[in-house]
Each structure stands twice: as structure tokens, then as C-alpha cells.
N, C-alpha and C. Protein backbone atom coordinates (compact mmCIF):
# COMPACT_ATOMS: atom_id res chain seq x y z
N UNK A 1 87.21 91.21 27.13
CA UNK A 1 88.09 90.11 26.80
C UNK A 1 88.01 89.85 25.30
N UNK A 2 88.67 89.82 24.98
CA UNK A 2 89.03 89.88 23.37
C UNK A 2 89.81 87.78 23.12
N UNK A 3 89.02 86.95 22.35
CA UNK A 3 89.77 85.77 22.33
C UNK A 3 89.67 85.77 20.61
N UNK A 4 90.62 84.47 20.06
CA UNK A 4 91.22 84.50 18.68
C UNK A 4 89.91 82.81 18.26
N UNK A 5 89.02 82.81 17.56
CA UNK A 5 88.61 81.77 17.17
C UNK A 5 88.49 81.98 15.56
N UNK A 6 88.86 80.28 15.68
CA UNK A 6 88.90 80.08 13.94
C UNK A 6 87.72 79.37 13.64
N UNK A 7 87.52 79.55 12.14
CA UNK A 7 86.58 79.39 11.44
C UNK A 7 86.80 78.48 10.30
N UNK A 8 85.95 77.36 10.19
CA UNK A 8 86.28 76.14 9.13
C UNK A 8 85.88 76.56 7.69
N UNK A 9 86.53 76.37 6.19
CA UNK A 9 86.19 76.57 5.02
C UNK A 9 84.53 76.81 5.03
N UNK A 10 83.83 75.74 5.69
CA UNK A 10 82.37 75.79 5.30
C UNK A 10 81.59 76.47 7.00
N UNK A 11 82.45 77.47 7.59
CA UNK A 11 81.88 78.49 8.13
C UNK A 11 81.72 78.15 9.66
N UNK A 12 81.93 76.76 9.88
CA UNK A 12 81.57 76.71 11.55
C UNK A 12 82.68 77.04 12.34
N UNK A 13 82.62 77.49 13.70
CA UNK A 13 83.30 78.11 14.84
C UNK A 13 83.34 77.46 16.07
N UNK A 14 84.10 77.75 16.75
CA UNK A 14 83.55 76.95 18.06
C UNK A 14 84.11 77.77 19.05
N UNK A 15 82.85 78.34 20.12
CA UNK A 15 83.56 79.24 20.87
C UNK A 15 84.23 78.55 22.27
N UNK A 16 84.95 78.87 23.11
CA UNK A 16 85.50 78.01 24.36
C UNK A 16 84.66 77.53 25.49
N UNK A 17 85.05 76.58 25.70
CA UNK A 17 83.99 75.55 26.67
C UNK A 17 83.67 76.96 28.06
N UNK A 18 84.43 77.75 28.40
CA UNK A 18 84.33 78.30 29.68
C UNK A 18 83.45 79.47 29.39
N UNK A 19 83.71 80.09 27.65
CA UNK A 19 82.54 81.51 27.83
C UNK A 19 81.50 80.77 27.40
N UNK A 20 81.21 79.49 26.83
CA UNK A 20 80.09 79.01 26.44
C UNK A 20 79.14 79.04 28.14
N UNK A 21 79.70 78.07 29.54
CA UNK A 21 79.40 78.35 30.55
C UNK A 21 79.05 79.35 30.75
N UNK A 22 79.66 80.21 30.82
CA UNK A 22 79.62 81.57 31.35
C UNK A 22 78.07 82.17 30.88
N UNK A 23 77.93 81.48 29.66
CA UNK A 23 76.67 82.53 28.78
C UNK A 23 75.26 81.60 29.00
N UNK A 24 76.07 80.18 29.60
CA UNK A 24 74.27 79.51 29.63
C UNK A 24 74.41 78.91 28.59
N UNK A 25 75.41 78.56 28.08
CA UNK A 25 75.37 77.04 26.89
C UNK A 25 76.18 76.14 26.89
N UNK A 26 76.27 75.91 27.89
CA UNK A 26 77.18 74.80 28.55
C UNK A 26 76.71 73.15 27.55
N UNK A 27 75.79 72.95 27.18
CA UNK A 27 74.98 71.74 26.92
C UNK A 27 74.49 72.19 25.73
N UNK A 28 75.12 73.05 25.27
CA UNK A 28 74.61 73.76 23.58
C UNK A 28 73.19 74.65 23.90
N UNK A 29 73.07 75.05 22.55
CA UNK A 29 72.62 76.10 22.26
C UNK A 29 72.36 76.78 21.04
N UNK A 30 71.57 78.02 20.97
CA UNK A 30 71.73 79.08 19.79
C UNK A 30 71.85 80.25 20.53
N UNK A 31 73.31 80.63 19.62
CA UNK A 31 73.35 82.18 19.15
C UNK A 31 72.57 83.05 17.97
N UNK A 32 72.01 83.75 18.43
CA UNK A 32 71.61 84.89 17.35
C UNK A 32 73.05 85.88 16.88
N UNK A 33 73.25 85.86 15.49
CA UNK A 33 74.06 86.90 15.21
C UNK A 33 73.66 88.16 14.52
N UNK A 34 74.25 89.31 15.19
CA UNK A 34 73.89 90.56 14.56
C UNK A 34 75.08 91.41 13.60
N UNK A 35 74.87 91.45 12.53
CA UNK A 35 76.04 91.92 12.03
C UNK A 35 75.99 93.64 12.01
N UNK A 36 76.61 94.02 12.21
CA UNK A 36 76.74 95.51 12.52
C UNK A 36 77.35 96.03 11.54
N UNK A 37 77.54 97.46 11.33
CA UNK A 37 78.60 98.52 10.82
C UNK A 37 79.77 98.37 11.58
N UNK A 38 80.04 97.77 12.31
CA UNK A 38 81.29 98.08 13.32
C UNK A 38 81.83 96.52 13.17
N UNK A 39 80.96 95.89 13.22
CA UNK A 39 81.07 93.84 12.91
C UNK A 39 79.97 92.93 13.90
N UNK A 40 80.48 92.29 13.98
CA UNK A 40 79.28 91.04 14.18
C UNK A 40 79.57 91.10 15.90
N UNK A 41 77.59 90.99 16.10
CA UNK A 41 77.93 90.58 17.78
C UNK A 41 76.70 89.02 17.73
N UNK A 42 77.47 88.62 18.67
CA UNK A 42 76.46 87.20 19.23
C UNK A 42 76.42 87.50 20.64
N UNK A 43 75.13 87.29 20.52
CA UNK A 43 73.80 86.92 21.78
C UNK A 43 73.27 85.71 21.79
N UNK A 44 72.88 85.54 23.23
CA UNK A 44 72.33 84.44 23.09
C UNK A 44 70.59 84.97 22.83
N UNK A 45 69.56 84.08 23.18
CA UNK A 45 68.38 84.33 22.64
C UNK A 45 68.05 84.90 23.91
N UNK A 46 68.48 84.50 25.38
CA UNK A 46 67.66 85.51 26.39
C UNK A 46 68.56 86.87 26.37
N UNK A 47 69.81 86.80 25.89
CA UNK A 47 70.59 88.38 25.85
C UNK A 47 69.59 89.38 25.31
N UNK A 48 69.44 88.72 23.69
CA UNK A 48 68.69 89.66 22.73
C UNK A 48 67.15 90.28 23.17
N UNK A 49 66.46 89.01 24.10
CA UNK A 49 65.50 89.40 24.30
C UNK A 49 65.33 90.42 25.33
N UNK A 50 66.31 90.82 26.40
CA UNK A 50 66.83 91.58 27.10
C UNK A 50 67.32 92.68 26.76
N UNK A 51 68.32 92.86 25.56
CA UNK A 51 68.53 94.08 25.13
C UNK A 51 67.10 94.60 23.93
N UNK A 52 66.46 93.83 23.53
CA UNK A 52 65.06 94.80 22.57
C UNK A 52 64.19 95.20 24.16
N UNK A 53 63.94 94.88 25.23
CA UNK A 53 63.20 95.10 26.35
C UNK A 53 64.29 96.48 26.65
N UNK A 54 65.07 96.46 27.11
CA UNK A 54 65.71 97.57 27.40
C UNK A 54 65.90 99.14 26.04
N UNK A 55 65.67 98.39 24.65
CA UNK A 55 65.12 99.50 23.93
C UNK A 55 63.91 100.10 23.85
N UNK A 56 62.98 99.35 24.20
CA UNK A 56 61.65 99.07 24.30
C UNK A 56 61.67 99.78 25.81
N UNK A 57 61.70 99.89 26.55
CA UNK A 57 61.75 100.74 28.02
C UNK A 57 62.30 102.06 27.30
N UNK A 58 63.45 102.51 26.73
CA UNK A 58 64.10 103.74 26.59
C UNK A 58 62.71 104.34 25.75
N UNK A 59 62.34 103.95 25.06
CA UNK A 59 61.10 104.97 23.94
C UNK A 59 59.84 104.87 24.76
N UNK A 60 59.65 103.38 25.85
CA UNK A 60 58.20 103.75 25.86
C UNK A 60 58.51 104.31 27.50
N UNK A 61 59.33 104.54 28.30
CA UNK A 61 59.32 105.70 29.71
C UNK A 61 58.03 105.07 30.41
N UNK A 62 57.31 105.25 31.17
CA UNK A 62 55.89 105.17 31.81
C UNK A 62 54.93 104.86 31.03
N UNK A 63 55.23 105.23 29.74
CA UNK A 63 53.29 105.17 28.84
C UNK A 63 53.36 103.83 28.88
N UNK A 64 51.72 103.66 29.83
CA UNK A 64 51.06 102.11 30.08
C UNK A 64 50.69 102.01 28.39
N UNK A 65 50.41 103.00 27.27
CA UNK A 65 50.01 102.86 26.18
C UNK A 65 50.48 101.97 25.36
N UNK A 66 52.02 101.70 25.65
CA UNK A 66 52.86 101.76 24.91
C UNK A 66 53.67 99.92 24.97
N UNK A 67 52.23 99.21 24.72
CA UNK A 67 52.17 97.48 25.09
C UNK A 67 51.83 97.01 23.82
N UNK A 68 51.87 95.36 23.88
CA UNK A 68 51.60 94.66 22.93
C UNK A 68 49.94 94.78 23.01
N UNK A 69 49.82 94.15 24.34
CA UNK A 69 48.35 94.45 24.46
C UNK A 69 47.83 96.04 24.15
N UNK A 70 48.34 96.85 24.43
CA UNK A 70 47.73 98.37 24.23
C UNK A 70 47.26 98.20 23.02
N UNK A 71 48.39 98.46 22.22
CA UNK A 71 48.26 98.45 20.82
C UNK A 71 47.20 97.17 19.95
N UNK A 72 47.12 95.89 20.39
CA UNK A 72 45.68 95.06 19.70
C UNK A 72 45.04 95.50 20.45
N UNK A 73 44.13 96.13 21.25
CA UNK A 73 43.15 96.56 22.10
C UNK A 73 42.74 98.35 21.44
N UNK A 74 44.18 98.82 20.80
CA UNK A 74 43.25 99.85 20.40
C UNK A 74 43.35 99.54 18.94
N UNK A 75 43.79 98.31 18.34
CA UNK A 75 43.27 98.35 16.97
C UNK A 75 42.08 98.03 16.86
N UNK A 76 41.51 96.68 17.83
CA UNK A 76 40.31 96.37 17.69
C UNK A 76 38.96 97.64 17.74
N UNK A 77 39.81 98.22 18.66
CA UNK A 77 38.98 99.22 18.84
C UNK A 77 38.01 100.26 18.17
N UNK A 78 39.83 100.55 16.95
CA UNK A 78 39.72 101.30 16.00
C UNK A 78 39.52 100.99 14.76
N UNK A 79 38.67 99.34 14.66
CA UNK A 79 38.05 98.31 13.77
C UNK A 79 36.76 98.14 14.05
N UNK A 80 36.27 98.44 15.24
CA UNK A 80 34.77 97.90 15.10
C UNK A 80 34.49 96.18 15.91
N UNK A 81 35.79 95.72 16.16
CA UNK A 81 35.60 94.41 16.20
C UNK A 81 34.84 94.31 17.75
């Protein structure tokens, strides 16, 4: 779905009451914006955190290694601490 929103001299937007619903900001909110080579996308903050988890699955496949915890557990490791 492709919609037309305008933008005020000093930059604010307002997207439509129904995709705001739709996305879980019915009662406001933040968007994260990503500006791209191609142009700008908005997410909301559980989208984004959803699509870095789904990049984060494509590189790490099965390796249990491949954690927040893994990784401080083998720095400490590889510190002495």
C-alpha cells in the first residue's frame, strides 16, 4: 500500500489514524527511521527489534556460540576474570 503524507516546513508528519492501529500506535508512539540507498523505512521499535533477531538467526544458524552471553563468558574467560 503506497499512501501520500505531507510534511510541515519544520519536518513533522502524521501518519493515518488506521496504519498507526494497525502497527500498535494507536495511543502514540516511536518510530525508528532508517534511511536507506533506496529511501527511508519506519519501524516501529518491536519491528526493528524483530528484523536485527531475524539477521542475527541468518549468520548465527544453530551455533549456541553465537549469544550475548556466549560472547561475555568467553571474554571473561579470555581475561582471567
Amino acid at each position: 500500500m503506497t499512501i501520500r503524507v505531507s510534511i510541515t516546513p519544520n519536518g513533522w508528519m502524521s501518519l493515518p489514524a488506521d496504519i498507526c492501529k494497525r502497527i500498535g500506535l494507536a495511543s502514540g508512539g516511536t518510530l525508528l527511521v532508517e534511511e536507506t540507498p533506496d529511501g527511508v523505512i519506519l519501524r516501529t521499535v518491536a519491528q526493528s527489534i524483530a528484523y536485527a533477531q531475524a539477521i542475527a538467526r541468518k549468520y548465527a544458524g544453530a551455533n549456541p556460540d553465537v549469544s550475548v552471553d556466549a560472547f561475555i563468558a568467553n571474554r571473561e574467560a579470555g581475561s582471567g576474570q
